[in-house]
C-alpha atoms as a PDB file:
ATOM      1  CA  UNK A   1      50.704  81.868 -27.814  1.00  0.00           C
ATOM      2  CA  UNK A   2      53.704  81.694 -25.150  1.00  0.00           C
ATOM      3  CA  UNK A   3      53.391  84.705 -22.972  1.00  0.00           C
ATOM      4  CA  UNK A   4      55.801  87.882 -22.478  1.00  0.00           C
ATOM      5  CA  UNK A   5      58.103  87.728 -19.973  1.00  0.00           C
ATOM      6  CA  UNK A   6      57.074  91.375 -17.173  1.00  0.00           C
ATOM      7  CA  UNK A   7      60.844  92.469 -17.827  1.00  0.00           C
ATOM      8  CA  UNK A   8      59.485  92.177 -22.183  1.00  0.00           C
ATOM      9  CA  UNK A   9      56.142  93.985 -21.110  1.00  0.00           C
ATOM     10  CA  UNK A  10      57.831  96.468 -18.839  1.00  0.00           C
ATOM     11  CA  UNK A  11      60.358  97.299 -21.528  1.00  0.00           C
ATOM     12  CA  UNK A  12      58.143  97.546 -24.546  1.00  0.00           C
ATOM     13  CA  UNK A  13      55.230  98.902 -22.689  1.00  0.00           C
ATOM     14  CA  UNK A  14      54.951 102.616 -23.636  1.00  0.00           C
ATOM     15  CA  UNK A  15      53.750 103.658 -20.088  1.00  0.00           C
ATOM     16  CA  UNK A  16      56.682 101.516 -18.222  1.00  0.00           C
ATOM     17  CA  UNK A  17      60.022 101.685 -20.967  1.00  0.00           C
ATOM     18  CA  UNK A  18      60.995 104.695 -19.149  1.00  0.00           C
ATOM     19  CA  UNK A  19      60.835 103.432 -15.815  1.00  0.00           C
ATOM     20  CA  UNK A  20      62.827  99.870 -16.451  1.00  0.00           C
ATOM     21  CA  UNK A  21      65.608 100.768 -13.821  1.00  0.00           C
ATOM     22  CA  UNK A  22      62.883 101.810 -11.352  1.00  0.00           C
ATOM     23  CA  UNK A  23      61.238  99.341  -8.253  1.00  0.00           C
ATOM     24  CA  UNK A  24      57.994  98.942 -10.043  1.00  0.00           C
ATOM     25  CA  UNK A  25      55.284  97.826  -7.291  1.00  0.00           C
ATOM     26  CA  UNK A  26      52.685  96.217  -9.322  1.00  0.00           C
ATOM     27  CA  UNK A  27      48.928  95.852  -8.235  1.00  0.00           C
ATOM     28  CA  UNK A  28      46.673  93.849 -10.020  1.00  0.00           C
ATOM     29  CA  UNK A  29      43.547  95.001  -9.770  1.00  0.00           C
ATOM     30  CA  UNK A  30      40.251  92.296 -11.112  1.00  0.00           C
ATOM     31  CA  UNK A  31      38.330  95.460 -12.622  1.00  0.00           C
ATOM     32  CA  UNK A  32      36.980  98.709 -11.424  1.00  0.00           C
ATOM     33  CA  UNK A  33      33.045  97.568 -10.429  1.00  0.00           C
ATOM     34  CA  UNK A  34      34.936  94.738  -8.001  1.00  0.00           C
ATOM     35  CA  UNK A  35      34.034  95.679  -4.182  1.00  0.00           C
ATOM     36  CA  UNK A  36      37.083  94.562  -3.269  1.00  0.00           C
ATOM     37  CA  UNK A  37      39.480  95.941  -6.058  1.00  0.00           C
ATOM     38  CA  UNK A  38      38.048  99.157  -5.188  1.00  0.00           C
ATOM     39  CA  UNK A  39      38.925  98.899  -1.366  1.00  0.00           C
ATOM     40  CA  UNK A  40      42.452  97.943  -2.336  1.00  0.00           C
ATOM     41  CA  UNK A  41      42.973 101.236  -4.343  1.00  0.00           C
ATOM     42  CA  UNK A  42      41.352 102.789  -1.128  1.00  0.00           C
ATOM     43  CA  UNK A  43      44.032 101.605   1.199  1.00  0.00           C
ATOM     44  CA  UNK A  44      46.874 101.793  -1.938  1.00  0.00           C
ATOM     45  CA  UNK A  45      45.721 105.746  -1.258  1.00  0.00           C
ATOM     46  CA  UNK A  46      46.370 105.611   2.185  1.00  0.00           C
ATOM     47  CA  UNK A  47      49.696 104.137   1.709  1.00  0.00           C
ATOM     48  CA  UNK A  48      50.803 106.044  -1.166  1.00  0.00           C
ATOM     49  CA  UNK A  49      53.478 108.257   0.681  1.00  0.00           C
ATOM     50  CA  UNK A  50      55.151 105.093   2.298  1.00  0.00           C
ATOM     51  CA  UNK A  51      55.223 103.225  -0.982  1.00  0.00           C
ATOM     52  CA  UNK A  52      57.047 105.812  -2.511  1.00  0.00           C
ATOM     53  CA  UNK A  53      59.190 107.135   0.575  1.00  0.00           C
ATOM     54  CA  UNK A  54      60.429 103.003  -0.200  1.00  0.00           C
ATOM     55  CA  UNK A  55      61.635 104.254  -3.891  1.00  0.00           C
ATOM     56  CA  UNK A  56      59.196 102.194  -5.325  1.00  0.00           C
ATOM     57  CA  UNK A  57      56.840 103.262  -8.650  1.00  0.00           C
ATOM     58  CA  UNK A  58      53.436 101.871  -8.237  1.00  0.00           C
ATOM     59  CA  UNK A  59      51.950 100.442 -10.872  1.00  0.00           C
ATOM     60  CA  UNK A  60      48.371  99.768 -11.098  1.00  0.00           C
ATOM     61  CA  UNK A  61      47.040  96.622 -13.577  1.00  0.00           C
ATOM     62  CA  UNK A  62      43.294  95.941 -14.236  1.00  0.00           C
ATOM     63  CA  UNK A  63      41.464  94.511 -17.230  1.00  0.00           C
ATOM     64  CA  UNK A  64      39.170  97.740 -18.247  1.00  0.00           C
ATOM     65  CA  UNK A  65      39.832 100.071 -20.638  1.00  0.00           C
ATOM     66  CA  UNK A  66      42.042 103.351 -20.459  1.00  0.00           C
ATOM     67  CA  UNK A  67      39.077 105.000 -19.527  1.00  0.00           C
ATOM     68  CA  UNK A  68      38.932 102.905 -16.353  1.00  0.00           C
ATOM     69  CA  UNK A  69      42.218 103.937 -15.375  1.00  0.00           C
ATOM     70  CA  UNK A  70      41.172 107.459 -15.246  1.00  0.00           C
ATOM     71  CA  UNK A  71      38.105 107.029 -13.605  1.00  0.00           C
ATOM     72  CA  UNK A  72      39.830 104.785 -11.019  1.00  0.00           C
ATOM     73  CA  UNK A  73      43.002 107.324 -10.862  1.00  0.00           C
ATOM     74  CA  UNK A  74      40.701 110.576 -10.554  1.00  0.00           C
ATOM     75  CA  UNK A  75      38.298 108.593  -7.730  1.00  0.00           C
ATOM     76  CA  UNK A  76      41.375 107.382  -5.655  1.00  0.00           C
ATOM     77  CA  UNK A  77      43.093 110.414  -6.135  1.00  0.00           C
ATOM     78  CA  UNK A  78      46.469 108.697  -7.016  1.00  0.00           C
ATOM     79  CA  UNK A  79      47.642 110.975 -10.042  1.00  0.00           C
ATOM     80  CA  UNK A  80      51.284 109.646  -8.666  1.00  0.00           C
ATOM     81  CA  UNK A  81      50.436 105.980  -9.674  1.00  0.00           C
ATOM     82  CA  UNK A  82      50.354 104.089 -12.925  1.00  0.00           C
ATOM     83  CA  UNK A  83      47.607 102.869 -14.188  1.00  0.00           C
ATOM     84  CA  UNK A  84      47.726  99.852 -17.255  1.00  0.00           C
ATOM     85  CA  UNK A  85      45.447  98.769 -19.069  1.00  0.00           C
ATOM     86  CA  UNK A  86      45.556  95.096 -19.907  1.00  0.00           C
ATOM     87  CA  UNK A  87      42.232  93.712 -20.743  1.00  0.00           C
ATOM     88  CA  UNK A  88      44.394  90.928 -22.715  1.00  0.00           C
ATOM     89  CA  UNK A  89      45.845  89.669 -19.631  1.00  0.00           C
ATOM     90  CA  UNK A  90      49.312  89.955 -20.294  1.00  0.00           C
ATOM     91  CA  UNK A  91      50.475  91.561 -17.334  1.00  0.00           C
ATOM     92  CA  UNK A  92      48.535  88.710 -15.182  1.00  0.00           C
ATOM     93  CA  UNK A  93      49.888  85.878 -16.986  1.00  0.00           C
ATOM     94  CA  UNK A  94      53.477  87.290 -17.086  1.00  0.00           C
ATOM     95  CA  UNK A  95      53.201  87.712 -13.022  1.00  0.00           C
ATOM     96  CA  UNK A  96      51.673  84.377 -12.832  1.00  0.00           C
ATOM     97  CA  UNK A  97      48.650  85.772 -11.414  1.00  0.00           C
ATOM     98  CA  UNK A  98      46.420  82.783 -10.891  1.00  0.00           C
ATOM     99  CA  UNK A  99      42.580  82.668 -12.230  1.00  0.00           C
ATOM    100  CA  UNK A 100      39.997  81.677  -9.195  1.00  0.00           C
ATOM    101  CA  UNK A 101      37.394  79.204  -8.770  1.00  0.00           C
ATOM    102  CA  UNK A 102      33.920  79.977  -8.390  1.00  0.00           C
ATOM    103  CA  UNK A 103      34.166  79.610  -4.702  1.00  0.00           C
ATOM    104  CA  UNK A 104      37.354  81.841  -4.716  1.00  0.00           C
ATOM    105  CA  UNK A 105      35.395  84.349  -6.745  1.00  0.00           C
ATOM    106  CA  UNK A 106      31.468  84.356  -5.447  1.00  0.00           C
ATOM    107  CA  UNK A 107      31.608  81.532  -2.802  1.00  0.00           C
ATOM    108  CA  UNK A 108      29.830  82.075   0.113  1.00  0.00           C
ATOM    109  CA  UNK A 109      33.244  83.325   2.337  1.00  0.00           C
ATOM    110  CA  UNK A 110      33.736  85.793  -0.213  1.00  0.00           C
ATOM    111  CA  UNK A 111      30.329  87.332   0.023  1.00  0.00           C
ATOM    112  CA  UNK A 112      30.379  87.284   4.156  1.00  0.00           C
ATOM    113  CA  UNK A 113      33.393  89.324   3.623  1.00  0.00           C
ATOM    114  CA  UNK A 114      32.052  91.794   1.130  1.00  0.00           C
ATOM    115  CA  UNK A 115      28.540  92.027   3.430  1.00  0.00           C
ATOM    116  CA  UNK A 116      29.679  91.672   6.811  1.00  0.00           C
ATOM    117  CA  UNK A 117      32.806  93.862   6.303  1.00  0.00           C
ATOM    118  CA  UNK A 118      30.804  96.709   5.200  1.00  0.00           C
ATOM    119  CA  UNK A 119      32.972  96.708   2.190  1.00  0.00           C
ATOM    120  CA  UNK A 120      29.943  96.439  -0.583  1.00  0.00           C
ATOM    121  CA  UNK A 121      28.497  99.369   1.893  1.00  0.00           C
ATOM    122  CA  UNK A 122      31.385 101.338   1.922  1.00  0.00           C
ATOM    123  CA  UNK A 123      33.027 100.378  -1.676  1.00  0.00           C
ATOM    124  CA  UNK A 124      29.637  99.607  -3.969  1.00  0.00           C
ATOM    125  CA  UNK A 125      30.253  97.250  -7.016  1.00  0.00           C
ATOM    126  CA  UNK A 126      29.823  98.310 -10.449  1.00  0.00           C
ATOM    127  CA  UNK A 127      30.085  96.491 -13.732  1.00  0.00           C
ATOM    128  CA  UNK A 128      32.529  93.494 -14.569  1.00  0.00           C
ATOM    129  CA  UNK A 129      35.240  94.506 -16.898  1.00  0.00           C
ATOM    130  CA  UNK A 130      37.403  91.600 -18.195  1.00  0.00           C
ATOM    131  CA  UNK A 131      37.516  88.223 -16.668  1.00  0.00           C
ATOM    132  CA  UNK A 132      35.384  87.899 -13.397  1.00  0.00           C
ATOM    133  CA  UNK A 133      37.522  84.719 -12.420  1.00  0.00           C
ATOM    134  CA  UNK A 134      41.018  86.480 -12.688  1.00  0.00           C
ATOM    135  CA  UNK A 135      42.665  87.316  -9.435  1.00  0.00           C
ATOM    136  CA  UNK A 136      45.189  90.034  -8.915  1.00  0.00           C
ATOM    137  CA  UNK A 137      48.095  90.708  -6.298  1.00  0.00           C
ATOM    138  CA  UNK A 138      51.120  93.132  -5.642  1.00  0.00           C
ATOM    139  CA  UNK A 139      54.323  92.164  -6.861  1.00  0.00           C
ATOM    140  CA  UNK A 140      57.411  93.703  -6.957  1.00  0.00           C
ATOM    141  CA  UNK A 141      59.756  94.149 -10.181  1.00  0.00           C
ATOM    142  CA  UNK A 142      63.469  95.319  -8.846  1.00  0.00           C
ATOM    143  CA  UNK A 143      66.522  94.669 -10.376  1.00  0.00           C
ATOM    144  CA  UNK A 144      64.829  92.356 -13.114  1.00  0.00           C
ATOM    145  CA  UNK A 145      64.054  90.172 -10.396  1.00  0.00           C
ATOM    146  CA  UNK A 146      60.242  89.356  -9.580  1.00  0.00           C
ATOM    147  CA  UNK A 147      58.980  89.461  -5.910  1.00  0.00           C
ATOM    148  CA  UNK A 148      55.220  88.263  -5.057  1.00  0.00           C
ATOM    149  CA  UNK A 149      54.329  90.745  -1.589  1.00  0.00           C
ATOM    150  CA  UNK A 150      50.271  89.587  -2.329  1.00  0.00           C
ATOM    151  CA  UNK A 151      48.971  86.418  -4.324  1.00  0.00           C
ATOM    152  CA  UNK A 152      45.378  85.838  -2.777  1.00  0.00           C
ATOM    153  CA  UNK A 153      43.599  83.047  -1.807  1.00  0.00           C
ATOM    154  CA  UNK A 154      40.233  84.696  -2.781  1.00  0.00           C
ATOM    155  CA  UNK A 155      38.267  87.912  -4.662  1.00  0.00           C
ATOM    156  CA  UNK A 156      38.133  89.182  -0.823  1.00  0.00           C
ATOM    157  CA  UNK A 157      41.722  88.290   0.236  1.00  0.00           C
ATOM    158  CA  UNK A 158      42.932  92.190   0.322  1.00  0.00           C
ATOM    159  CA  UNK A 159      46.484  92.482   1.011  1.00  0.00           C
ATOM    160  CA  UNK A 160      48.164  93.954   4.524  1.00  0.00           C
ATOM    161  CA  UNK A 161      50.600  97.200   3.458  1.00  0.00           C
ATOM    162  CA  UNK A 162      52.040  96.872   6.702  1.00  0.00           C
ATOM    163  CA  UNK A 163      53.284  93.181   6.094  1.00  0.00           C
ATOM    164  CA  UNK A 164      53.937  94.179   2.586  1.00  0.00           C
ATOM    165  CA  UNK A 165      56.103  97.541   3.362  1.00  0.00           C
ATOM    166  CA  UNK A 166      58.511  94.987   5.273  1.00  0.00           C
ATOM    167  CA  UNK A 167      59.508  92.926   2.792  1.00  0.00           C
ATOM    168  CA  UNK A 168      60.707  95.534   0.567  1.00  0.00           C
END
């Protein structure tokens, strides 16, 4: 089955058809127990009132169910964000979101990170919802054009809003 084009998801996607002349900032999250998923929506929190002093609409994208979203949504404390449910992918193969390795995913770099970070400390990790191997990033949908800000090389590649918050 050929997948959906985002500009097809975002406009028959009950949650996004409203918001198809918007900037929708897309983050693709791996899934709500993921150490490192859950310090991106940490720092996404941080950085909400930039994103959206920018004019942009994030949009959060994991592979759980809509009770994930508002688990993650209540936790995070971003009632201004998004959150989609995709646990078919659809969202991650339209954004060309690429799958990782096992050394991308649990390879001994990626558990220094999550140990020696303090991120399993600080984050925790909780059950795997959807595909372990899938990889996320933040990409930006503007003008029916598609921007990757974020494509990581591994599970504990987190992105730099700083860097990101320039380009747009």
């Amino acid at each position: 089955m050929e997948s959906q084009s985002i500009i097809e998801l975002i406009k028959n996607h009950p949650k996004l058809s409203t918001h198809q002349e918007k900037s929708l900032l897309f983050i693709l999250v791996r899934h709500r127990g993921c150490t490192f998923c859950r310090e991106s929506l940490s720092r996404l929190t941080l950085q909400l009132n930039n994103i959206i002093a920018k004019g942009l609409l994030p949009v959060v994208v994991h592979m759980g169910d809509d009770l994930s979203s508002e688990l993650m949504q209540k936790e995070f404390q971003l009632k201004e964000v998004l959150f989609i449910s995709d646990p078919q992918k659809k969202f991650y193969k339209a954004l060309s979101a690429r799958r990782g390795s096992f050394n991308e995913v649990l390879g001994l770099d990626v558990l220094k990170k999550g140990i020696f970070s303090g991120a399993l400390f600080k984050y925790g990790i909780g059950p795997l919802e959807g595909d372990g191997f899938q990889l996320g990033g933040i990409y930006l949908v503007q003008n029916n054009k598609t921007t990757v800000l974020h494509r990581p090389v591994n599970a504990a590649d987190t992105e730099n809003w700083d860097q990101i918050l320039l380009k747009v």
